[in-house]
N, C-alpha and C. Protein backbone atom coordinates (compact mmCIF):
# COMPACT_ATOMS: atom_id res chain seq x y z
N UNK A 1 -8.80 10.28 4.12
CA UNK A 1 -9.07 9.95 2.73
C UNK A 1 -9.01 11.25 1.93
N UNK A 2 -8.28 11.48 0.97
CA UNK A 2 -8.13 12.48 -0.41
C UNK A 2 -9.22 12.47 -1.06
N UNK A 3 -9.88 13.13 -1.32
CA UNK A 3 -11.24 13.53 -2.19
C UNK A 3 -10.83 14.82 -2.74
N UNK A 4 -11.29 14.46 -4.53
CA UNK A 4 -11.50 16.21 -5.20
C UNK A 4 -12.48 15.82 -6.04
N UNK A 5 -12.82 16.91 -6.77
CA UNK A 5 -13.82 16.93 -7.27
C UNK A 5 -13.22 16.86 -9.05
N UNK A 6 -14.43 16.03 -10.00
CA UNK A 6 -13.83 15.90 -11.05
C UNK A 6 -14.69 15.42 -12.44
N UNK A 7 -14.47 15.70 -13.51
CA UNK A 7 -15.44 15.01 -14.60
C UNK A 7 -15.08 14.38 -15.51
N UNK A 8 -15.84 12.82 -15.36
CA UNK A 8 -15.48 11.96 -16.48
C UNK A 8 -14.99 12.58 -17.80
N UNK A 9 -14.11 11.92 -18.33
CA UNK A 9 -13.51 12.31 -19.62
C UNK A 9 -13.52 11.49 -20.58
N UNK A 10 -13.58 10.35 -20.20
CA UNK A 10 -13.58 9.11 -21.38
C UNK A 10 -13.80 7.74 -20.24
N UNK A 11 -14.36 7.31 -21.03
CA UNK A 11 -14.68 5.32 -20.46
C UNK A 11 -14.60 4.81 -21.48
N UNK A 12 -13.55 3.91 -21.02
CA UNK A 12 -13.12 2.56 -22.03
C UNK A 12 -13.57 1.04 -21.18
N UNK A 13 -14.38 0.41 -21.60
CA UNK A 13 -15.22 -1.00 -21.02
C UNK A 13 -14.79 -2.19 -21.88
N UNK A 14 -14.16 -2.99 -21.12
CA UNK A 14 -13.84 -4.83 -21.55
C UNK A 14 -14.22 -5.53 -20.50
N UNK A 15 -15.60 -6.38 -20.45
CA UNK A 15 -15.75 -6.85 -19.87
C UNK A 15 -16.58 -6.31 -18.95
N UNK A 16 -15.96 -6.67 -17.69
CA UNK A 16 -16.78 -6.41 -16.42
C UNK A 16 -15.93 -5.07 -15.68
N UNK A 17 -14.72 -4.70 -16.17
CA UNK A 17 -13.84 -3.57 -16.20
C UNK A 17 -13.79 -2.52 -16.56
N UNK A 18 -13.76 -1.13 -16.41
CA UNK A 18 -13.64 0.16 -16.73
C UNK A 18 -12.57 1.27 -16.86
N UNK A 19 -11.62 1.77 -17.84
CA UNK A 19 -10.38 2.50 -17.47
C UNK A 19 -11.23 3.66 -17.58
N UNK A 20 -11.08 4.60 -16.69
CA UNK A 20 -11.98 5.87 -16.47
C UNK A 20 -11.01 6.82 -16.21
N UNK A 21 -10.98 7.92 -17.47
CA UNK A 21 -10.40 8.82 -17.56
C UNK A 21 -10.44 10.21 -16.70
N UNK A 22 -10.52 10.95 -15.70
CA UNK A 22 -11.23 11.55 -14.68
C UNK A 22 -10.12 13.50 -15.27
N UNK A 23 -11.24 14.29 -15.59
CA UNK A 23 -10.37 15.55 -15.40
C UNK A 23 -10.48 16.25 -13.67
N UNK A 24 -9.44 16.67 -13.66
CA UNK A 24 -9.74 17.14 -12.19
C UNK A 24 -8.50 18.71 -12.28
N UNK A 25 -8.35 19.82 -11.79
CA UNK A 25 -8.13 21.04 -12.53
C UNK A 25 -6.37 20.95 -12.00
N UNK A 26 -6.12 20.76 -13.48
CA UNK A 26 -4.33 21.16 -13.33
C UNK A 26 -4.15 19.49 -14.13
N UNK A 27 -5.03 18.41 -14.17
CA UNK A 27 -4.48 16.64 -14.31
C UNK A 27 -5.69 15.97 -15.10
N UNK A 28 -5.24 15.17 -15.77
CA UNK A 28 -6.01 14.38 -15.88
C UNK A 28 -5.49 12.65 -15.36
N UNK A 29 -6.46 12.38 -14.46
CA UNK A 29 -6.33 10.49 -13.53
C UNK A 29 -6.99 10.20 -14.03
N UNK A 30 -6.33 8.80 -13.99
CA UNK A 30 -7.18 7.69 -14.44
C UNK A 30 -7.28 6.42 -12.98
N UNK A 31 -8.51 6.00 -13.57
CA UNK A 31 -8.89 4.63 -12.52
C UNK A 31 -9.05 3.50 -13.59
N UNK A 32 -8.89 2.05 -12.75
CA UNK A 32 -9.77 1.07 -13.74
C UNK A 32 -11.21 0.52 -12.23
N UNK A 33 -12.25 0.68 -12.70
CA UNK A 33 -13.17 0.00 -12.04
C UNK A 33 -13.82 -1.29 -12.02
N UNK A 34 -14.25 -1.84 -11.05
CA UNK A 34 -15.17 -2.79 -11.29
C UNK A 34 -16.51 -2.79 -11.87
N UNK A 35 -16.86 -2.32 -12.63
CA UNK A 35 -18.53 -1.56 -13.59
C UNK A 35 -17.70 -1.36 -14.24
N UNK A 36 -19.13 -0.78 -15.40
CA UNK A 36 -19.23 -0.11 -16.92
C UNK A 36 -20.30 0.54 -16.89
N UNK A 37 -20.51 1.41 -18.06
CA UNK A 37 -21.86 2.04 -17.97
C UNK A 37 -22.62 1.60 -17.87
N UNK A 38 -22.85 0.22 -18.77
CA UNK A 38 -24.31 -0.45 -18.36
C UNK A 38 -24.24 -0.87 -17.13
N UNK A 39 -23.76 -1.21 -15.82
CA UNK A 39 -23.93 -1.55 -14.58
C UNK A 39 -23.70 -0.33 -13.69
N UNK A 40 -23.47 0.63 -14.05
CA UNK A 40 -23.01 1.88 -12.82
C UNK A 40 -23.59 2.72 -13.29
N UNK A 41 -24.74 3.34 -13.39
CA UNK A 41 -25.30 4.82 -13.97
C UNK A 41 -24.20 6.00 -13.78
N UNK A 42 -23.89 6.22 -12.59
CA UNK A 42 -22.61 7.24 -12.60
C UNK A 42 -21.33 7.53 -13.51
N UNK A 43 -21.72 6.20 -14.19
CA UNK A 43 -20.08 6.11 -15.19
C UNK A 43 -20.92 6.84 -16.43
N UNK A 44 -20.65 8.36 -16.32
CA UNK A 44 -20.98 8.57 -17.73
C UNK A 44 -20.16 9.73 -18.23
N UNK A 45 -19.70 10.00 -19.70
CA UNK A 45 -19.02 11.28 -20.15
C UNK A 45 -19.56 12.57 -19.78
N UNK A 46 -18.51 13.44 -18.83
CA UNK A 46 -18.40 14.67 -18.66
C UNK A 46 -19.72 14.22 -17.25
N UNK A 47 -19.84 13.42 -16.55
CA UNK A 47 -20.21 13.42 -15.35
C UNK A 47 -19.38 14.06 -14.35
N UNK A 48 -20.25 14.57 -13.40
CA UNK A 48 -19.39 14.55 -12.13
C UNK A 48 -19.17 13.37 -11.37
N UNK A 49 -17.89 13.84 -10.64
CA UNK A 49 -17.71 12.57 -9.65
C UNK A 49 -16.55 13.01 -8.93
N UNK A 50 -16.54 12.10 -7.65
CA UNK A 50 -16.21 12.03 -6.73
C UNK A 50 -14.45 11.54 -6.81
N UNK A 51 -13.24 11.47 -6.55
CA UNK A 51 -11.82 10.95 -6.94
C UNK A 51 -11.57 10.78 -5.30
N UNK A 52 -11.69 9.34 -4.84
CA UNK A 52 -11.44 8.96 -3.26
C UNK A 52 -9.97 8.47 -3.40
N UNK A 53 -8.80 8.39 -2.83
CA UNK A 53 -7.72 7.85 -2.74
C UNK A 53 -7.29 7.81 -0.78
N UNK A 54 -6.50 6.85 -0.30
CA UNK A 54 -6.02 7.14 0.82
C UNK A 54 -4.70 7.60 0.56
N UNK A 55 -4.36 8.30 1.80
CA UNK A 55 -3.06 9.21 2.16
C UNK A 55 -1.96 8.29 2.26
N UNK A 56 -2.45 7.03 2.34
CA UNK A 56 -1.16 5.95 2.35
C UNK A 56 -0.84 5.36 0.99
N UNK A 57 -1.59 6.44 -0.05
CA UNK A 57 -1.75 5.63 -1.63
C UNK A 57 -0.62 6.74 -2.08
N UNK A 58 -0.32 7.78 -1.89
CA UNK A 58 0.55 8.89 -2.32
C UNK A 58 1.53 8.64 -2.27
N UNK A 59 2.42 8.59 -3.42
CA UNK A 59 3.87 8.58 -3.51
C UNK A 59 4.51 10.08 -3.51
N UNK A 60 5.44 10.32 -3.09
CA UNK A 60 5.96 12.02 -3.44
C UNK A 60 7.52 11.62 -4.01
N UNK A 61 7.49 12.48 -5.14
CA UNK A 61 8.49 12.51 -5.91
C UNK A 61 9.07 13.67 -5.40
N UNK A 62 10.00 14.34 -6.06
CA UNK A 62 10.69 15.59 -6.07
C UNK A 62 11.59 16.12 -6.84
N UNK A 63 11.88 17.20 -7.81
CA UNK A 63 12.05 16.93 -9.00
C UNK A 63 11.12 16.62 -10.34
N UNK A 64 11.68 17.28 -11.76
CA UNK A 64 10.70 16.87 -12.64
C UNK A 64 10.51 15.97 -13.58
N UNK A 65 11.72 15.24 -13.76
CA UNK A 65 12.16 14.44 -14.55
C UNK A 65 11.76 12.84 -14.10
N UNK A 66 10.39 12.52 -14.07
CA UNK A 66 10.16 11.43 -13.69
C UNK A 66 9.95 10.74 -14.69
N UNK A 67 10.74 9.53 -15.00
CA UNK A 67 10.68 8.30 -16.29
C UNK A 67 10.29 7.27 -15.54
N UNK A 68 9.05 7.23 -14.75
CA UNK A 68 8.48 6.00 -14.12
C UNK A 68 6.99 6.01 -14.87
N UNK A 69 6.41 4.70 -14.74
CA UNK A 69 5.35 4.68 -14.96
C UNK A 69 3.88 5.04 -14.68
N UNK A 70 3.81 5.79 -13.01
CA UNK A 70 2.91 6.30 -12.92
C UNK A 70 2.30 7.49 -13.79
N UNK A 71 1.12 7.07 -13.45
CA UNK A 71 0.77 8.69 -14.52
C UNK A 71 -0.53 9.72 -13.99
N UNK A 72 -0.71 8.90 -12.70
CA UNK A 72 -1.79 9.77 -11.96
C UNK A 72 -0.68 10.32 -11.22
N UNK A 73 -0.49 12.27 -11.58
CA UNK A 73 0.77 12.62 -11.04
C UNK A 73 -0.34 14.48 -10.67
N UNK A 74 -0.19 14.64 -9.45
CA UNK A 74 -0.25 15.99 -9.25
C UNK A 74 0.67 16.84 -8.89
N UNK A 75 1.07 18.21 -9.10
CA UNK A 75 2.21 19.22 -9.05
C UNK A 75 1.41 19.66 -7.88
N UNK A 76 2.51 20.04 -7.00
CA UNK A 76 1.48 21.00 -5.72
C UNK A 76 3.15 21.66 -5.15
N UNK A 77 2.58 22.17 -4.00
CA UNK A 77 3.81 22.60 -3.45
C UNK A 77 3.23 21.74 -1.66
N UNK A 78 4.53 21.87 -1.08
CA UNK A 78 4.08 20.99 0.52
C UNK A 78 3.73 22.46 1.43
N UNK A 79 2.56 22.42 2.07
CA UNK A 79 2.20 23.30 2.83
C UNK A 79 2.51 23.46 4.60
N UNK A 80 2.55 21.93 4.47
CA UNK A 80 2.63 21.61 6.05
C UNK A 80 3.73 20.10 5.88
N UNK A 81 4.35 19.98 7.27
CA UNK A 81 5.12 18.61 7.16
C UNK A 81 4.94 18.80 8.72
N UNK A 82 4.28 16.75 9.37
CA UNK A 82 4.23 16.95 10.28
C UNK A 82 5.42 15.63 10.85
N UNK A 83 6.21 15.75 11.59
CA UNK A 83 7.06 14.50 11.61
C UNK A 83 6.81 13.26 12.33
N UNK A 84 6.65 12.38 12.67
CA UNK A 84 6.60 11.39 13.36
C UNK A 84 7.80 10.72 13.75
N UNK A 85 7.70 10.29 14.48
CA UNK A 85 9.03 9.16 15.25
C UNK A 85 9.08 8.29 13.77
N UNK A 86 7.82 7.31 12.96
CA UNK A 86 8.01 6.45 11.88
C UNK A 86 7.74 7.14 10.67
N UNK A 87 6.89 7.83 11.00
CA UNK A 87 5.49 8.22 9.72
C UNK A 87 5.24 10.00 9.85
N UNK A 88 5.56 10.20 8.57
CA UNK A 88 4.92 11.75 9.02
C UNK A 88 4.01 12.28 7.81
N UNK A 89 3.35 12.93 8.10
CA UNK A 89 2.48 13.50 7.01
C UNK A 89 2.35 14.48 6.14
N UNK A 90 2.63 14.60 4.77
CA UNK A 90 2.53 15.59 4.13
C UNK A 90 1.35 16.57 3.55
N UNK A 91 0.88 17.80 3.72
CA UNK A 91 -0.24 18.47 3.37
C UNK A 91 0.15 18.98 1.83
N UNK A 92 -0.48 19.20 0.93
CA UNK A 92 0.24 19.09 -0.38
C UNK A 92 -1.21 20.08 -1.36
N UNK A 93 -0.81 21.71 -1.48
CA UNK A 93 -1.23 22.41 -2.52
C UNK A 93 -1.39 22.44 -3.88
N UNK A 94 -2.00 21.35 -4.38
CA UNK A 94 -2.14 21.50 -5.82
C UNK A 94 -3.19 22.14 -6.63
N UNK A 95 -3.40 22.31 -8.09
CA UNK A 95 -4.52 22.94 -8.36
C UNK A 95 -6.09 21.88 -8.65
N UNK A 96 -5.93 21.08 -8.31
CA UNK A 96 -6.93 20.54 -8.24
C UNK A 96 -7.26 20.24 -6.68
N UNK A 97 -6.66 21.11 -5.65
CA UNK A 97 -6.96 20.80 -3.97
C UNK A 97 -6.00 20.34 -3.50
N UNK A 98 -5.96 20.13 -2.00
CA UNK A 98 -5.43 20.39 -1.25
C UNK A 98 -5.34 18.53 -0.73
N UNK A 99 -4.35 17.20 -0.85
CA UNK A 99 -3.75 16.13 -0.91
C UNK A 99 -2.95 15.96 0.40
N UNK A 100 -3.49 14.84 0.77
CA UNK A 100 -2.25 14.59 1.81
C UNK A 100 -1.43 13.29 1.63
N UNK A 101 -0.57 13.03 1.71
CA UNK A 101 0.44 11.72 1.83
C UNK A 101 1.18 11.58 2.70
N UNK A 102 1.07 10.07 3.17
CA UNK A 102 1.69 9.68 4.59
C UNK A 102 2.18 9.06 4.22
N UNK A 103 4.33 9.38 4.47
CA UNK A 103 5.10 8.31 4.40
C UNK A 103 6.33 8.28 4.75
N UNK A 104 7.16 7.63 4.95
CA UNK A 104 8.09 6.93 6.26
C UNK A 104 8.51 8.60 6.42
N UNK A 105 9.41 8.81 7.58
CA UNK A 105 9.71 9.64 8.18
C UNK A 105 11.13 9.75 7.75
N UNK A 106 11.58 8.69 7.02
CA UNK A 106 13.22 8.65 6.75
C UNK A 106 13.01 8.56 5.49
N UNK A 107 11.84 8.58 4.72
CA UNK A 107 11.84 9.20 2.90
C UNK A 107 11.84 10.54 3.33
N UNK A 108 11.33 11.28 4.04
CA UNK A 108 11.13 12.79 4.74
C UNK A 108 12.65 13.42 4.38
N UNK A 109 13.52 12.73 5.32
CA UNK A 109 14.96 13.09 5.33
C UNK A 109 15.55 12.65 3.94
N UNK A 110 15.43 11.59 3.62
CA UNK A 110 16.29 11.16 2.11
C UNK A 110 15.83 12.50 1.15
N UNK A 111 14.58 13.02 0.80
CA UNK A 111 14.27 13.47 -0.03
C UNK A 111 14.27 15.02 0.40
N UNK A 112 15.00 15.33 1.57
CA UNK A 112 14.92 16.20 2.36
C UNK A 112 14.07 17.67 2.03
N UNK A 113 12.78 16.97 1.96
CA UNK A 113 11.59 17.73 2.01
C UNK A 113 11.39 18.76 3.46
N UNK A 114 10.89 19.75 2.71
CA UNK A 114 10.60 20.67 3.69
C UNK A 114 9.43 21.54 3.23
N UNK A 115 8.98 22.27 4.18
CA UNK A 115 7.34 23.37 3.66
C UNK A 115 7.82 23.92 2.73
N UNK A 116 7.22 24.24 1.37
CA UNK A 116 7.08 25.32 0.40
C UNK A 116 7.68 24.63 -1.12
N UNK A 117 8.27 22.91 -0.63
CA UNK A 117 9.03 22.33 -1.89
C UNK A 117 7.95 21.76 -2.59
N UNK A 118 8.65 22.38 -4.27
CA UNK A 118 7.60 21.87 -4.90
C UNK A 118 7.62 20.02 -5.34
N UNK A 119 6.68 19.42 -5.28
CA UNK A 119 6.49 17.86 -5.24
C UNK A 119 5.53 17.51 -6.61
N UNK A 120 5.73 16.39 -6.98
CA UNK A 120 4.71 15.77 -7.63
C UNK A 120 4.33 14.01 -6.74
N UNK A 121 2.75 14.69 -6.48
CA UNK A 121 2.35 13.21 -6.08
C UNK A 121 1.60 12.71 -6.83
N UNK A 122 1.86 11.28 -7.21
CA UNK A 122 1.33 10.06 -7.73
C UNK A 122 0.82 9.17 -7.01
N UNK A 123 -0.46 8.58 -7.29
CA UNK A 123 -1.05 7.43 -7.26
C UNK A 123 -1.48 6.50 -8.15
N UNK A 124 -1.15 5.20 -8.02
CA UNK A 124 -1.44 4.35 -8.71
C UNK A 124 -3.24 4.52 -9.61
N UNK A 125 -2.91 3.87 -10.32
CA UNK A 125 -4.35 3.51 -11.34
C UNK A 125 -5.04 2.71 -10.22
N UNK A 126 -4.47 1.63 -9.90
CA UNK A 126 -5.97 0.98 -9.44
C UNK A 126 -6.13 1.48 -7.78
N UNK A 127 -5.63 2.25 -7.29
CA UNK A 127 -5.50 2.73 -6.11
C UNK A 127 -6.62 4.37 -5.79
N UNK A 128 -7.00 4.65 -6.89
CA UNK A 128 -8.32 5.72 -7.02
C UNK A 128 -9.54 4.61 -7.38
N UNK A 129 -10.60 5.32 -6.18
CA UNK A 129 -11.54 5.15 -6.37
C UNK A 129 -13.05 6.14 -6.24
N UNK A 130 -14.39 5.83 -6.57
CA UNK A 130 -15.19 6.48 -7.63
C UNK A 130 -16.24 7.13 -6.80
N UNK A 131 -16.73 8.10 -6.30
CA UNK A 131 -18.04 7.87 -5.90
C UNK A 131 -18.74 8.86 -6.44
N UNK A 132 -20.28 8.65 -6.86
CA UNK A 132 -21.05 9.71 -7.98
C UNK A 132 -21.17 11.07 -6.81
């Protein structure tokens, strides 16, 4: 699991829903949650908090010119690449910490990634999650 460290920036609440703006150093992510302030004490401006994602939530781009819709996007460079027969894993230097993403072993080759290339990884909005 990906963990960094980070502080609320804005909460927007409809409902029983939360889009939670998160700074974290080099990005600003966003989540949508299940709470709002009035049900989650932790949801508050310029709180700390916790940014949980899994390694199977990371997309890696390459290149800078991305016209897709993600927008939880970190710049890092790849530190480590480990290969697998299916699956291999990427270790990933950014300035908000140190990210890993696990994915097919033949995006590895298509995108013909190697140690020291610089990447941007993305994760989805509803794919971060919160802990105080």
């Amino acid at each position: 699991m990906n963990s960094l460290q980070g502080e609320i920036e804005s909460i927007q609440a409809q409902g029983a829903l939360s889009l939670v703006k998160i700074m974290v150093p080099g990005a600003v992510l966003s989540t949508v949650v299940i709470d709002t302030p009035a049900t989650a004490p932790y949801l508050v401006s310029s709180g700390k908090i916790q940014v949980l994602f899994k390694e199977t939530e990371v997309i890696i781009a390459k290149g800078a010119d991305l016209a897709i819709s993600l927008q939880n996007r970190l710049r890092g460079v790849i530190s480590s690449i480990e290969h697998g027969e299916l699956l291999g894993k990427l270790t990933i230097e950014t300035q908000a910490g140190e990210i890993t993403s696990i994915i097919t072993t033949n995006a590895i080759r298509q995108l013909k990634l190697v140690q020291g290339d610089q990447v941007t990884a993305m994760i989805k909005t509803n794919e971060i999650m919160l802990s105080p």
